[in-house]
PDB file of N, CA and C in Angstrom:
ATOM      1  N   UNK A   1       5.192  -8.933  22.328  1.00  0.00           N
ATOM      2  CA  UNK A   1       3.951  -8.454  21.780  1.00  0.00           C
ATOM      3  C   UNK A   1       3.784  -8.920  20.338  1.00  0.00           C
ATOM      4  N   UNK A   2       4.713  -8.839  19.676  1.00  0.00           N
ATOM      5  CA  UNK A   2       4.692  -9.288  18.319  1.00  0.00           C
ATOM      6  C   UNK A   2       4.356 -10.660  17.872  1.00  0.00           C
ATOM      7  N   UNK A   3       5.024 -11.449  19.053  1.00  0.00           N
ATOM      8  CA  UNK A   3       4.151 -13.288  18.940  1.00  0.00           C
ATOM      9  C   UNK A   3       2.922 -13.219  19.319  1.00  0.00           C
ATOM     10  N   UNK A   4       2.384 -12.440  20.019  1.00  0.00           N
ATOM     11  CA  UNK A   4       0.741 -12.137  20.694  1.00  0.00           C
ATOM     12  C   UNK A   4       0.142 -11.719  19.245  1.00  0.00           C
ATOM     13  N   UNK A   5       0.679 -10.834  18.296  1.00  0.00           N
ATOM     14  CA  UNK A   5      -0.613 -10.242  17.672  1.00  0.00           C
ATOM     15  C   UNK A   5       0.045 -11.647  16.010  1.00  0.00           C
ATOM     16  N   UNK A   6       0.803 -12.314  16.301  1.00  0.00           N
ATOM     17  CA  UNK A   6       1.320 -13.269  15.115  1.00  0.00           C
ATOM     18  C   UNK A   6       0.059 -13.934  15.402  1.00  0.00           C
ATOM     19  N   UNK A   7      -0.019 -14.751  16.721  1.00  0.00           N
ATOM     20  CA  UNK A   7      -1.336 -15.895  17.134  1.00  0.00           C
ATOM     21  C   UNK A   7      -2.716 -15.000  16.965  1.00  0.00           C
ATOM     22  N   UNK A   8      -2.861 -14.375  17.201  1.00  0.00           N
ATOM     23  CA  UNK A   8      -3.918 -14.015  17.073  1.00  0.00           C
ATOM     24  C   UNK A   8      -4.308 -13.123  15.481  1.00  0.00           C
ATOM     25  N   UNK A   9      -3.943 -12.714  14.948  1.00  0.00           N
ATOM     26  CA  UNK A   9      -3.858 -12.275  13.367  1.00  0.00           C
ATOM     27  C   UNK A   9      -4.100 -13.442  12.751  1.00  0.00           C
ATOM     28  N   UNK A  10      -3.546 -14.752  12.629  1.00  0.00           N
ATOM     29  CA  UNK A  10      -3.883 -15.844  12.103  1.00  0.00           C
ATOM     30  C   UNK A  10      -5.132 -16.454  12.561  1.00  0.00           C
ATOM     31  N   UNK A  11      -6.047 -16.089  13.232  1.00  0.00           N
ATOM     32  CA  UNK A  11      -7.372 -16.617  13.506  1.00  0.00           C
ATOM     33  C   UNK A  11      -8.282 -15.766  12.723  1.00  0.00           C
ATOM     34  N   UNK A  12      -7.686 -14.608  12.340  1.00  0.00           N
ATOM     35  CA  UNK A  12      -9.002 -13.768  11.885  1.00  0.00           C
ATOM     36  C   UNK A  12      -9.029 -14.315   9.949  1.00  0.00           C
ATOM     37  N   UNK A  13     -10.562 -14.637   9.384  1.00  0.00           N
ATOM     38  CA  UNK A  13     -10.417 -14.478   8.600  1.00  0.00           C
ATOM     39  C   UNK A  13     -10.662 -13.300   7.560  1.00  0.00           C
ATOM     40  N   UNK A  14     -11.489 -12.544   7.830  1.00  0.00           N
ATOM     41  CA  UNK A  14     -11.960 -11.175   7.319  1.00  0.00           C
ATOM     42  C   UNK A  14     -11.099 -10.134   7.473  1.00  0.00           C
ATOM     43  N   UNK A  15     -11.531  -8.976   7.407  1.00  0.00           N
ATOM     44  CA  UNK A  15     -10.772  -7.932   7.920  1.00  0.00           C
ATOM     45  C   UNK A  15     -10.719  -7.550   9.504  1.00  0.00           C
ATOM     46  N   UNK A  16      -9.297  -7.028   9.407  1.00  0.00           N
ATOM     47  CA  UNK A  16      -9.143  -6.831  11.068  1.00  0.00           C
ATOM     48  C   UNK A  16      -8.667  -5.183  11.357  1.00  0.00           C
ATOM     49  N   UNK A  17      -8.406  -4.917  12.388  1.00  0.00           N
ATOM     50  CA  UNK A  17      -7.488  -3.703  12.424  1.00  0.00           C
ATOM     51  C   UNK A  17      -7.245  -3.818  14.027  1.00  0.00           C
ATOM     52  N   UNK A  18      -6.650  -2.908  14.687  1.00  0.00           N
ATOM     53  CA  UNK A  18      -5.645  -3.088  15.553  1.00  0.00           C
ATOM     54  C   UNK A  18      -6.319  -3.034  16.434  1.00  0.00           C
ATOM     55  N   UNK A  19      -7.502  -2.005  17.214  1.00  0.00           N
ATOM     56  CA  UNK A  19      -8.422  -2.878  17.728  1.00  0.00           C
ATOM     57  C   UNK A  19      -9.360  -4.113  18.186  1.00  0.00           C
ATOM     58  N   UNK A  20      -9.509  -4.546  17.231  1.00  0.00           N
ATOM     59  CA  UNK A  20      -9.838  -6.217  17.281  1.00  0.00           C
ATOM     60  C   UNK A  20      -8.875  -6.808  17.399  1.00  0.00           C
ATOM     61  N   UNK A  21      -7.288  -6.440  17.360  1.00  0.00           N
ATOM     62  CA  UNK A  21      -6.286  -7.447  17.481  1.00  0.00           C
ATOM     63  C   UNK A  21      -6.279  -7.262  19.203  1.00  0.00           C
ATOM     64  N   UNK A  22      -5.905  -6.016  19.584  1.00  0.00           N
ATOM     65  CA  UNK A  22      -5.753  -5.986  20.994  1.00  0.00           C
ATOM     66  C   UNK A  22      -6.890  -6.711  21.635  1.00  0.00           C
ATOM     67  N   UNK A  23      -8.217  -6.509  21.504  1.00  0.00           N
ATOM     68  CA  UNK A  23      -9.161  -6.685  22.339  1.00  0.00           C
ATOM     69  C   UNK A  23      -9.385  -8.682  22.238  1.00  0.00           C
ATOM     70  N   UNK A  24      -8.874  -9.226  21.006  1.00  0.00           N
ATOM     71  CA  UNK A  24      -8.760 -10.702  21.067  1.00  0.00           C
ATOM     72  C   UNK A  24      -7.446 -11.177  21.870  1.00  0.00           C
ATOM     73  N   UNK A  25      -6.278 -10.479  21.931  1.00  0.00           N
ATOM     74  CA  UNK A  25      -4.941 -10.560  22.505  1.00  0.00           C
ATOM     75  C   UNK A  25      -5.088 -10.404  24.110  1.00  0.00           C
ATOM     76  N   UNK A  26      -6.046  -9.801  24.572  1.00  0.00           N
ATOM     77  CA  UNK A  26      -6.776  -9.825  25.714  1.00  0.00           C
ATOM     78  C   UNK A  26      -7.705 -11.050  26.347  1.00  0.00           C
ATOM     79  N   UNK A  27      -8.898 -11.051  25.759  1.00  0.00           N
ATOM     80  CA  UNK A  27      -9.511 -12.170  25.618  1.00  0.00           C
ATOM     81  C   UNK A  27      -8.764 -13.525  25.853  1.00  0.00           C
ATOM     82  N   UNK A  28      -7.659 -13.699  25.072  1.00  0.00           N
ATOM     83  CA  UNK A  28      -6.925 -15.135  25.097  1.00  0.00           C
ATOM     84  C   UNK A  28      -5.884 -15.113  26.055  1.00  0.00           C
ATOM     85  N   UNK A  29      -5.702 -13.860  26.901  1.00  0.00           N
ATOM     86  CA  UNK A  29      -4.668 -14.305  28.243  1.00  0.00           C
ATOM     87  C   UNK A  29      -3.558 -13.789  27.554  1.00  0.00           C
ATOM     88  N   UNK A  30      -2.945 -13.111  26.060  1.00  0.00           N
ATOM     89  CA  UNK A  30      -1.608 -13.192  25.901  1.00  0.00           C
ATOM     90  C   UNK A  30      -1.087 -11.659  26.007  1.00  0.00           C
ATOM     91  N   UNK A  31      -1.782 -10.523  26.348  1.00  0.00           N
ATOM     92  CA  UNK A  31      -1.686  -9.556  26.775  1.00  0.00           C
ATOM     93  C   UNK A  31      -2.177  -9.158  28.475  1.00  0.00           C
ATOM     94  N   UNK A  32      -2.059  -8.475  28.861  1.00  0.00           N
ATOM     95  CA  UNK A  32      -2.905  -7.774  29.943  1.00  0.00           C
ATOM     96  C   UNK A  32      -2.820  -6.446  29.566  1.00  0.00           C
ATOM     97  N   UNK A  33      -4.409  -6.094  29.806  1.00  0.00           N
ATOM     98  CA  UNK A  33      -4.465  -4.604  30.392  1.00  0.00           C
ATOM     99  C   UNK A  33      -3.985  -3.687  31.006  1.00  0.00           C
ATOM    100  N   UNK A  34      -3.689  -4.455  31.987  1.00  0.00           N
ATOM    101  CA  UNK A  34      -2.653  -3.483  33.218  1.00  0.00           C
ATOM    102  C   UNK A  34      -1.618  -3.398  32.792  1.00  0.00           C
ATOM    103  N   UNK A  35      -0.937  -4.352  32.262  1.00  0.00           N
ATOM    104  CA  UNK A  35       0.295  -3.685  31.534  1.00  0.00           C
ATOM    105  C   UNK A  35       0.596  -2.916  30.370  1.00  0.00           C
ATOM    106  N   UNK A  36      -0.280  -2.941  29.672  1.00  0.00           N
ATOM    107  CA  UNK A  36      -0.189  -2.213  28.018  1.00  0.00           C
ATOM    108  C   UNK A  36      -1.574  -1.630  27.747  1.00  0.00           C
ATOM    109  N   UNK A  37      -1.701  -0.391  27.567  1.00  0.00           N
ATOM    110  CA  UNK A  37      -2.875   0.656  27.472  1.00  0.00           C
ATOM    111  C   UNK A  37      -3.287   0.097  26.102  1.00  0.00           C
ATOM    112  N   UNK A  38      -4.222   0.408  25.881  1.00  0.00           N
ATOM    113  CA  UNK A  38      -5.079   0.506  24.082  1.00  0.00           C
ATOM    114  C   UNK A  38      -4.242   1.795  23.296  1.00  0.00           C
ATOM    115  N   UNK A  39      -4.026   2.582  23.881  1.00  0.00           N
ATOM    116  CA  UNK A  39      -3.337   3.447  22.901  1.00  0.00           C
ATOM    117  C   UNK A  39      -2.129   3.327  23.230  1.00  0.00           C
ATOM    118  N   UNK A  40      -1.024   3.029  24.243  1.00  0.00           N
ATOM    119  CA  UNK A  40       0.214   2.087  23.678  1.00  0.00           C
ATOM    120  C   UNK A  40       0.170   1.095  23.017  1.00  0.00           C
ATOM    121  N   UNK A  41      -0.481   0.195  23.155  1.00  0.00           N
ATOM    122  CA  UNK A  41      -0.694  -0.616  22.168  1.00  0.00           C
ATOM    123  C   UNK A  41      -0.654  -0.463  20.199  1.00  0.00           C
ATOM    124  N   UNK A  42      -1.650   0.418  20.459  1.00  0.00           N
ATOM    125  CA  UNK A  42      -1.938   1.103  18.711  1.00  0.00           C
ATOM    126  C   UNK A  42      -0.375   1.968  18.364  1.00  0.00           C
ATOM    127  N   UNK A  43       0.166   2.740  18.981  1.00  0.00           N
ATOM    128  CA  UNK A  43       1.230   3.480  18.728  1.00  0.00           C
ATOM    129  C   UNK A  43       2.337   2.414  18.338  1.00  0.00           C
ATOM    130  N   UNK A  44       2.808   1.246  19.180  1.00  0.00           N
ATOM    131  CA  UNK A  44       3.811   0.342  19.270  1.00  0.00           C
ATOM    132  C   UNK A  44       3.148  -0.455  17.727  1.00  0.00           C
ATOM    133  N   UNK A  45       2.214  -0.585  17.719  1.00  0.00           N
ATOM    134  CA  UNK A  45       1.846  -1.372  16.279  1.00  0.00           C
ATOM    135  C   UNK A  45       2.248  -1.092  14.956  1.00  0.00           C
ATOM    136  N   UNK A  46       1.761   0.666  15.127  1.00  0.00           N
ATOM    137  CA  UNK A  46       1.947   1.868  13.719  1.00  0.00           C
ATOM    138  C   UNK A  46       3.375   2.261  13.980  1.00  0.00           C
ATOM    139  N   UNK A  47       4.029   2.414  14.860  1.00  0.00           N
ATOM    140  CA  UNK A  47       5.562   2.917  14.731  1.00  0.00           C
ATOM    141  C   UNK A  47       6.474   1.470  14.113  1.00  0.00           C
ATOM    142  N   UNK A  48       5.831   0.422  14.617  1.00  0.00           N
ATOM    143  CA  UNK A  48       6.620  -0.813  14.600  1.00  0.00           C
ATOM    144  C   UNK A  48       6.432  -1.523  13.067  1.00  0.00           C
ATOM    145  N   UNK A  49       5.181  -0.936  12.650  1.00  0.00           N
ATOM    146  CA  UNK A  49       4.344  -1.991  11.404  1.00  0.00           C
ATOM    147  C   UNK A  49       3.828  -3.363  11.620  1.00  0.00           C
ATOM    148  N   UNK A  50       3.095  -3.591  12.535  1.00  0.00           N
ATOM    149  CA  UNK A  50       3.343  -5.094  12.929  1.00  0.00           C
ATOM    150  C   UNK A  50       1.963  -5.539  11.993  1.00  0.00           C
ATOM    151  N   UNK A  51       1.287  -4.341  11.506  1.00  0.00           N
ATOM    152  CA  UNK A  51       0.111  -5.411  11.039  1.00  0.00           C
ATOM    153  C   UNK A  51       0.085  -4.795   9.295  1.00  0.00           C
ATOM    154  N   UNK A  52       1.479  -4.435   9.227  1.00  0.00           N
ATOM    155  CA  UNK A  52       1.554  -4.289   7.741  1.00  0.00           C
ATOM    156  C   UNK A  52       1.493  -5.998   6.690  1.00  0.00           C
ATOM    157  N   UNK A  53       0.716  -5.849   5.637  1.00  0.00           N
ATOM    158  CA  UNK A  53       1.035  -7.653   5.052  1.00  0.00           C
ATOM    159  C   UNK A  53       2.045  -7.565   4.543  1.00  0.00           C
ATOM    160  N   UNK A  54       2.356  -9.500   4.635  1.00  0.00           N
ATOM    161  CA  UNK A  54       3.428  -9.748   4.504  1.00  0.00           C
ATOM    162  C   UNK A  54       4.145  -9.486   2.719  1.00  0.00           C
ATOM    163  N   UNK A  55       5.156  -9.628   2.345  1.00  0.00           N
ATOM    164  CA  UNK A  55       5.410  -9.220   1.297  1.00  0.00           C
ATOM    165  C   UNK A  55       5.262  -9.801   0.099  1.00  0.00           C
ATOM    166  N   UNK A  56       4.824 -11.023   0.743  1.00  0.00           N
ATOM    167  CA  UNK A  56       4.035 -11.830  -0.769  1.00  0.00           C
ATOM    168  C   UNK A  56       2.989 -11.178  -1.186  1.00  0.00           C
ATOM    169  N   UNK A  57       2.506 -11.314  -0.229  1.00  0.00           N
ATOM    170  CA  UNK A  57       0.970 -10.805  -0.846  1.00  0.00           C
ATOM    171  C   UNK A  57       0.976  -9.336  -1.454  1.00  0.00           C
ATOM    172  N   UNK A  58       2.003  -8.325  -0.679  1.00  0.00           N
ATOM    173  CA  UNK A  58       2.066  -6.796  -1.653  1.00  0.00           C
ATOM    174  C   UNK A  58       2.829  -7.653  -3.357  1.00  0.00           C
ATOM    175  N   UNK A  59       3.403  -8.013  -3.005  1.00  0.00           N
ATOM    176  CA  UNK A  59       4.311  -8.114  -4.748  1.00  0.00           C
ATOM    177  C   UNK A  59       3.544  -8.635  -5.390  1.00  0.00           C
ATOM    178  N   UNK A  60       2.184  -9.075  -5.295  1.00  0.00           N
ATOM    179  CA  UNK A  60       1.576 -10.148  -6.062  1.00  0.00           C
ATOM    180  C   UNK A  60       0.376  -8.822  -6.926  1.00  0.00           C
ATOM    181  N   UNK A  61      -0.260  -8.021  -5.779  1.00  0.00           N
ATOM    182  CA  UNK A  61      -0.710  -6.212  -5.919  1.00  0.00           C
ATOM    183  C   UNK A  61      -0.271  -5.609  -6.646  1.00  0.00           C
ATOM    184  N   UNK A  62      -0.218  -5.959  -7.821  1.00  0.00           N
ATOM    185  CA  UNK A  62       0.465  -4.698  -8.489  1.00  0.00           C
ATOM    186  C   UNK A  62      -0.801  -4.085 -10.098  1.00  0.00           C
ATOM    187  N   UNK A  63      -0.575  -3.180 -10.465  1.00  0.00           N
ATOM    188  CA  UNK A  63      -1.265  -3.317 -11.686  1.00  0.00           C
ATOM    189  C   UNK A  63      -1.089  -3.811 -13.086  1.00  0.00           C
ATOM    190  N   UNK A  64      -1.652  -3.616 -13.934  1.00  0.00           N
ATOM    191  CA  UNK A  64      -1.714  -4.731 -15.207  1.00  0.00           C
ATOM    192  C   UNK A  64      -0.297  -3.962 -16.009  1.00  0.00           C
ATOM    193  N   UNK A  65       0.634  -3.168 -15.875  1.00  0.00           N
ATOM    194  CA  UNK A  65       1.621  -3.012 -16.156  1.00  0.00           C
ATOM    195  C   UNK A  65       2.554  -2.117 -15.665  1.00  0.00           C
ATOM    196  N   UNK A  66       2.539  -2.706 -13.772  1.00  0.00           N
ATOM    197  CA  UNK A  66       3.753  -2.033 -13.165  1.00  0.00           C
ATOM    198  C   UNK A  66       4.996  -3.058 -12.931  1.00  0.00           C
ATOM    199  N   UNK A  67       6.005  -2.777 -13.000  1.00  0.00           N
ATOM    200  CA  UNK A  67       7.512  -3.520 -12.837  1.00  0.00           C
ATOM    201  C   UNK A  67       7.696  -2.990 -11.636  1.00  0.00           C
ATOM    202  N   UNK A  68       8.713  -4.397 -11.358  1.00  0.00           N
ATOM    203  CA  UNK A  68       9.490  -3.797  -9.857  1.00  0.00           C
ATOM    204  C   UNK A  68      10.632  -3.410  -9.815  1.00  0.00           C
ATOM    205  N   UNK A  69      11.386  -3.456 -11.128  1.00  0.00           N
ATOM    206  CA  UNK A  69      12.360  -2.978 -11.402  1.00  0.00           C
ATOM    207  C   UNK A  69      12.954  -2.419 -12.791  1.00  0.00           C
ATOM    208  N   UNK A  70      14.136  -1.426 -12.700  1.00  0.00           N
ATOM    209  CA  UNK A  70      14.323  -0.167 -13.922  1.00  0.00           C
ATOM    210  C   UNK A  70      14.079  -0.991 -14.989  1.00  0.00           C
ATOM    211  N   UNK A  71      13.973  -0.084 -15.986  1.00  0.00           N
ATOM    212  CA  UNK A  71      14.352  -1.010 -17.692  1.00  0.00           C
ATOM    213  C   UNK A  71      13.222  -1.652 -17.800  1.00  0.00           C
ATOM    214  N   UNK A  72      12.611  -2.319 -17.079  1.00  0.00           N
ATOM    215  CA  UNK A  72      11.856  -3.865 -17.567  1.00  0.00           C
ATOM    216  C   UNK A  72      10.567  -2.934 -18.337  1.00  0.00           C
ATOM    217  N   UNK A  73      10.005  -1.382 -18.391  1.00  0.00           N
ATOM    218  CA  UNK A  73       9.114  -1.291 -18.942  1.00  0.00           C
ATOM    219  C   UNK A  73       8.926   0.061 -19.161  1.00  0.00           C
ATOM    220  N   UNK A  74       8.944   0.679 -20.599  1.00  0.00           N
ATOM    221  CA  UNK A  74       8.784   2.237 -21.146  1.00  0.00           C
ATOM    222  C   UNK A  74       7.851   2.533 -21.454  1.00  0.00           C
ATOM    223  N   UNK A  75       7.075   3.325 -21.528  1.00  0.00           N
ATOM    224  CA  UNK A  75       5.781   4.033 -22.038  1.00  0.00           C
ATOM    225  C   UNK A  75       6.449   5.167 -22.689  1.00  0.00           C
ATOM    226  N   UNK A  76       5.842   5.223 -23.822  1.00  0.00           N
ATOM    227  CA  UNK A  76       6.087   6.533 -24.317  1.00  0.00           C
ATOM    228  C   UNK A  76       4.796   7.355 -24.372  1.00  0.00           C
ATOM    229  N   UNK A  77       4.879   8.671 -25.069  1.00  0.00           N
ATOM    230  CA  UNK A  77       3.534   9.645 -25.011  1.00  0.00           C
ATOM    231  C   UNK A  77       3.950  10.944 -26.294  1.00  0.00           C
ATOM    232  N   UNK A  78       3.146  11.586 -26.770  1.00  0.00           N
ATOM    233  CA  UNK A  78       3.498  12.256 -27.773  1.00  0.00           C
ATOM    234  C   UNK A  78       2.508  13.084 -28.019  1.00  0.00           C
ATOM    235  N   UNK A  79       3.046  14.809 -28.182  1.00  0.00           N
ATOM    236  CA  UNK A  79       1.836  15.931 -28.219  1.00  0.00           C
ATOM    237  C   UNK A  79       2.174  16.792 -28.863  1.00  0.00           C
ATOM    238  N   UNK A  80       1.233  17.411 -29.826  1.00  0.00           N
ATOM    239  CA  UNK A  80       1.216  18.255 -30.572  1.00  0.00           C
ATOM    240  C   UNK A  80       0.910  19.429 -29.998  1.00  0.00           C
ATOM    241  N   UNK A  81       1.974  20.488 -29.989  1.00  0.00           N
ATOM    242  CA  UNK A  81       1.896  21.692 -29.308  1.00  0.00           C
ATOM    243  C   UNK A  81       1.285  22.969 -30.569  1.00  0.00           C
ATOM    244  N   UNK A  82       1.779  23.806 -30.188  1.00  0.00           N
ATOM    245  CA  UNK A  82       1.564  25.352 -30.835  1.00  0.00           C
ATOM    246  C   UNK A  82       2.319  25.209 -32.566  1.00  0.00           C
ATOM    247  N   UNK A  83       1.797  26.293 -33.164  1.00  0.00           N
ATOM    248  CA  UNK A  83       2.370  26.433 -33.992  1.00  0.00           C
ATOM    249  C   UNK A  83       3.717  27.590 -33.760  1.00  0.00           C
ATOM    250  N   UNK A  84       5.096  27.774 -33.892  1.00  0.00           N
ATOM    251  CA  UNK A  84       5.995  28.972 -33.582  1.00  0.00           C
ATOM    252  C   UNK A  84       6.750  29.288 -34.897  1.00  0.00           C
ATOM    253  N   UNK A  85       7.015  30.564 -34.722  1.00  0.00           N
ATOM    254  CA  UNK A  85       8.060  31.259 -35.942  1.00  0.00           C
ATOM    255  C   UNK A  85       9.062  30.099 -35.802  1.00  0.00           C
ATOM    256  N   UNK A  86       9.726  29.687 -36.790  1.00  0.00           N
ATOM    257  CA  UNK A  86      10.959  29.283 -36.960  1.00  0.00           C
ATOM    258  C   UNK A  86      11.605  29.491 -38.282  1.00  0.00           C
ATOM    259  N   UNK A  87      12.847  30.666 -38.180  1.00  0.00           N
ATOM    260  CA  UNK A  87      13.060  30.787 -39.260  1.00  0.00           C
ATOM    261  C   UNK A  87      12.117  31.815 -40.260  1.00  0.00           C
ATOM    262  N   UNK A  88      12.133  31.557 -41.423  1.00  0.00           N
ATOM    263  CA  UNK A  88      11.453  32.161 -42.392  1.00  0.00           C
ATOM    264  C   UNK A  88       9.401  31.994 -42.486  1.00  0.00           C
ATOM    265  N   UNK A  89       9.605  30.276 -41.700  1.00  0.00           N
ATOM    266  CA  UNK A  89       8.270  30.173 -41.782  1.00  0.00           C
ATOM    267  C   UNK A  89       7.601  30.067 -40.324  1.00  0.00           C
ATOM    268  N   UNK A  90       6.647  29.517 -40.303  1.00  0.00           N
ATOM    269  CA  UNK A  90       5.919  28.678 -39.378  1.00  0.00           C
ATOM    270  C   UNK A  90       6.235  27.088 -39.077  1.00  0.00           C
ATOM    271  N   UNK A  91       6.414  26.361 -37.344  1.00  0.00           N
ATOM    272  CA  UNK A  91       7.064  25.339 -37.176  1.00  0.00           C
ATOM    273  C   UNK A  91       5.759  24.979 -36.324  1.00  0.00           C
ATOM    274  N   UNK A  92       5.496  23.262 -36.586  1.00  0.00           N
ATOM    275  CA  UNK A  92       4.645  22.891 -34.755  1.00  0.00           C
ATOM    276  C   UNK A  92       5.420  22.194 -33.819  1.00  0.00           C
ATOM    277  N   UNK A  93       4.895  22.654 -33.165  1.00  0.00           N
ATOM    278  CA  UNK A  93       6.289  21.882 -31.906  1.00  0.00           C
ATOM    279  C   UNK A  93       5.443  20.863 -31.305  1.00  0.00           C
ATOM    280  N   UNK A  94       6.188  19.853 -31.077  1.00  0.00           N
ATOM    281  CA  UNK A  94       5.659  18.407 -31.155  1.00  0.00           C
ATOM    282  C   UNK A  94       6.604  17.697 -29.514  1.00  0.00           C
ATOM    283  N   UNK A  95       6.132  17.280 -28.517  1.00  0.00           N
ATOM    284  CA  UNK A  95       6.903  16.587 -27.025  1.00  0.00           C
ATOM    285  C   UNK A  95       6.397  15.668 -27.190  1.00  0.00           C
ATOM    286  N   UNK A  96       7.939  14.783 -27.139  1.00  0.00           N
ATOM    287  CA  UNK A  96       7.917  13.201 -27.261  1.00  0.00           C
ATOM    288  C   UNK A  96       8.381  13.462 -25.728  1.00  0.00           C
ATOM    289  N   UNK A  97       7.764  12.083 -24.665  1.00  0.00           N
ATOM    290  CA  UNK A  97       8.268  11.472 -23.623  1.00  0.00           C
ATOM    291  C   UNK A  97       8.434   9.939 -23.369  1.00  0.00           C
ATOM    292  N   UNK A  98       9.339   9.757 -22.409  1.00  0.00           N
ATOM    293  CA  UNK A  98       9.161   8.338 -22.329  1.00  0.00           C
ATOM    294  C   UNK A  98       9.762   7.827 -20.860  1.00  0.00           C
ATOM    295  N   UNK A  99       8.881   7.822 -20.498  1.00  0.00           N
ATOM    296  CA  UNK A  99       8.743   7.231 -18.439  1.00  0.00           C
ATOM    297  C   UNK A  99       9.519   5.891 -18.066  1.00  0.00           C
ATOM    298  N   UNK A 100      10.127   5.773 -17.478  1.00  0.00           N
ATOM    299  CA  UNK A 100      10.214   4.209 -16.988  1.00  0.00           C
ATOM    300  C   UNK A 100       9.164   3.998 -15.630  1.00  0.00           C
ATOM    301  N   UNK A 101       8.841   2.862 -15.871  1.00  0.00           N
ATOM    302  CA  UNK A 101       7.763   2.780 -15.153  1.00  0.00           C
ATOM    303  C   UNK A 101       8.163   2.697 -13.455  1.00  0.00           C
ATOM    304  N   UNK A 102       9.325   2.153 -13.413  1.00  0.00           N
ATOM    305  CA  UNK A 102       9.657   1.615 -11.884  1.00  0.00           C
ATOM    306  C   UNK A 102      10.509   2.588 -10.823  1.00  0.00           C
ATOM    307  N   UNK A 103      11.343   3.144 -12.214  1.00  0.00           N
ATOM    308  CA  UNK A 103      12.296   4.515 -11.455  1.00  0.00           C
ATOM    309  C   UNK A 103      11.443   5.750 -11.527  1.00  0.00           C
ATOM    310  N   UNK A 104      10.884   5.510 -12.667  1.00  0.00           N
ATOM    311  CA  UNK A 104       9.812   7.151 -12.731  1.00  0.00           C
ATOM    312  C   UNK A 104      10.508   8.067 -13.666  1.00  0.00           C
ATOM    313  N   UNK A 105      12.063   7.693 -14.278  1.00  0.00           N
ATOM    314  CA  UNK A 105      13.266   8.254 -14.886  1.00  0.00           C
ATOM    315  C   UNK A 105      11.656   8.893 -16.573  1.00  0.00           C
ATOM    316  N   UNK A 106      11.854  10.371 -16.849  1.00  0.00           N
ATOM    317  CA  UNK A 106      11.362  10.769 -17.891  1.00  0.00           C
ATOM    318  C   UNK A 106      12.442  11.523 -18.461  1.00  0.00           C
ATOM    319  N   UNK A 107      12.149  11.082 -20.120  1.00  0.00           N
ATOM    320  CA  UNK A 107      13.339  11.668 -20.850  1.00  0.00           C
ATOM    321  C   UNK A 107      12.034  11.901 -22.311  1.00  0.00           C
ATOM    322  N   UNK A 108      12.230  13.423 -22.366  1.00  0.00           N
ATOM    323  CA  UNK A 108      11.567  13.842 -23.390  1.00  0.00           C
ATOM    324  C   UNK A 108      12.470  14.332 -24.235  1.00  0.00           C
ATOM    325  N   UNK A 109      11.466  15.214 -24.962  1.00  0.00           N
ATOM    326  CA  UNK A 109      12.281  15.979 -25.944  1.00  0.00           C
ATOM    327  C   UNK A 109      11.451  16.708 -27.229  1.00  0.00           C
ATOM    328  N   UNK A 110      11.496  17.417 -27.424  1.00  0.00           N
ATOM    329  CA  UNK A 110      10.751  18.791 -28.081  1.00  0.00           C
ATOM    330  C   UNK A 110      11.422  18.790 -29.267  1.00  0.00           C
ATOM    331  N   UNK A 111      10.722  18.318 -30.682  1.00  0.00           N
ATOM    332  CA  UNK A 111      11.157  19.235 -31.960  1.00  0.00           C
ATOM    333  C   UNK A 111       9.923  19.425 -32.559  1.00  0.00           C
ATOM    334  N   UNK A 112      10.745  20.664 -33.527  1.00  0.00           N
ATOM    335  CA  UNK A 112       9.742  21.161 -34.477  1.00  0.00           C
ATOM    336  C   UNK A 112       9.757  20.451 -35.369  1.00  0.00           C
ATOM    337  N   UNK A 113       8.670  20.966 -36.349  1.00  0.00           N
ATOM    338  CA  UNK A 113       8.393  20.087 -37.766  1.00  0.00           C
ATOM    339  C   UNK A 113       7.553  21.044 -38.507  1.00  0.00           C
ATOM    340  N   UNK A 114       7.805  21.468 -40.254  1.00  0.00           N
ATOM    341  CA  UNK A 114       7.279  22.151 -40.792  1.00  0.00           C
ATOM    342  C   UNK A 114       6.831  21.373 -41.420  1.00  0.00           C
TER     343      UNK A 114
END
């Protein structure tokens, strides 16, 4: 089944979905009906991934500053909280963070400042 929807996926140029794959995979003799239902068909596709793209084309998808891997990129962020007792006087408490973009790893950290 998987060489059936390879030949036929490469003819389409627009968008497709798994319907139009079966019903052309039909059409061209490389399926039958009688043997494989429309909804076996769709199930064996989505359990299997057969019409997920290939992985060039996802790695190429990405946004204007995501990494595919740790380290390569930090964001930081920084907020001015409340004012709190500290001590004798008044303190503002201030959260620094800083994300890695690929692991998701956040490491903040909270001080005051008078």
């Amino acid at each position: 089944m998987h060489e059936a929807i390879e030949q036929v996926r490469a003819s389409f140029r627009g968008p497709y979905n798994v319907t139009a794959i079966y019903r052309a995979c039909i059409e061209r003799g490389l399926l039958q009906r009688q043997r494989i239902a429309p909804n076996t068909f769709r199930r064996v596709v989505k359990a299997h991934e057969l019409l997920k793209p290939d992985a060039e084309v996802t790695s190429k998808r990405r946004l204007a500053f995501a990494k595919a891997h740790a380290n390569e990129l930090w964001q930081a962020d920084t907020m001015f909280g409340l004012y709190v007792q500290h001590g004798a006087g008044k303190a503002q408490a201030k959260l620094i963070a800083f994300l890695d973009d690929a692991s998701r790893l956040l490491l903040s950290r909270r001080v005051l400042s008078r």
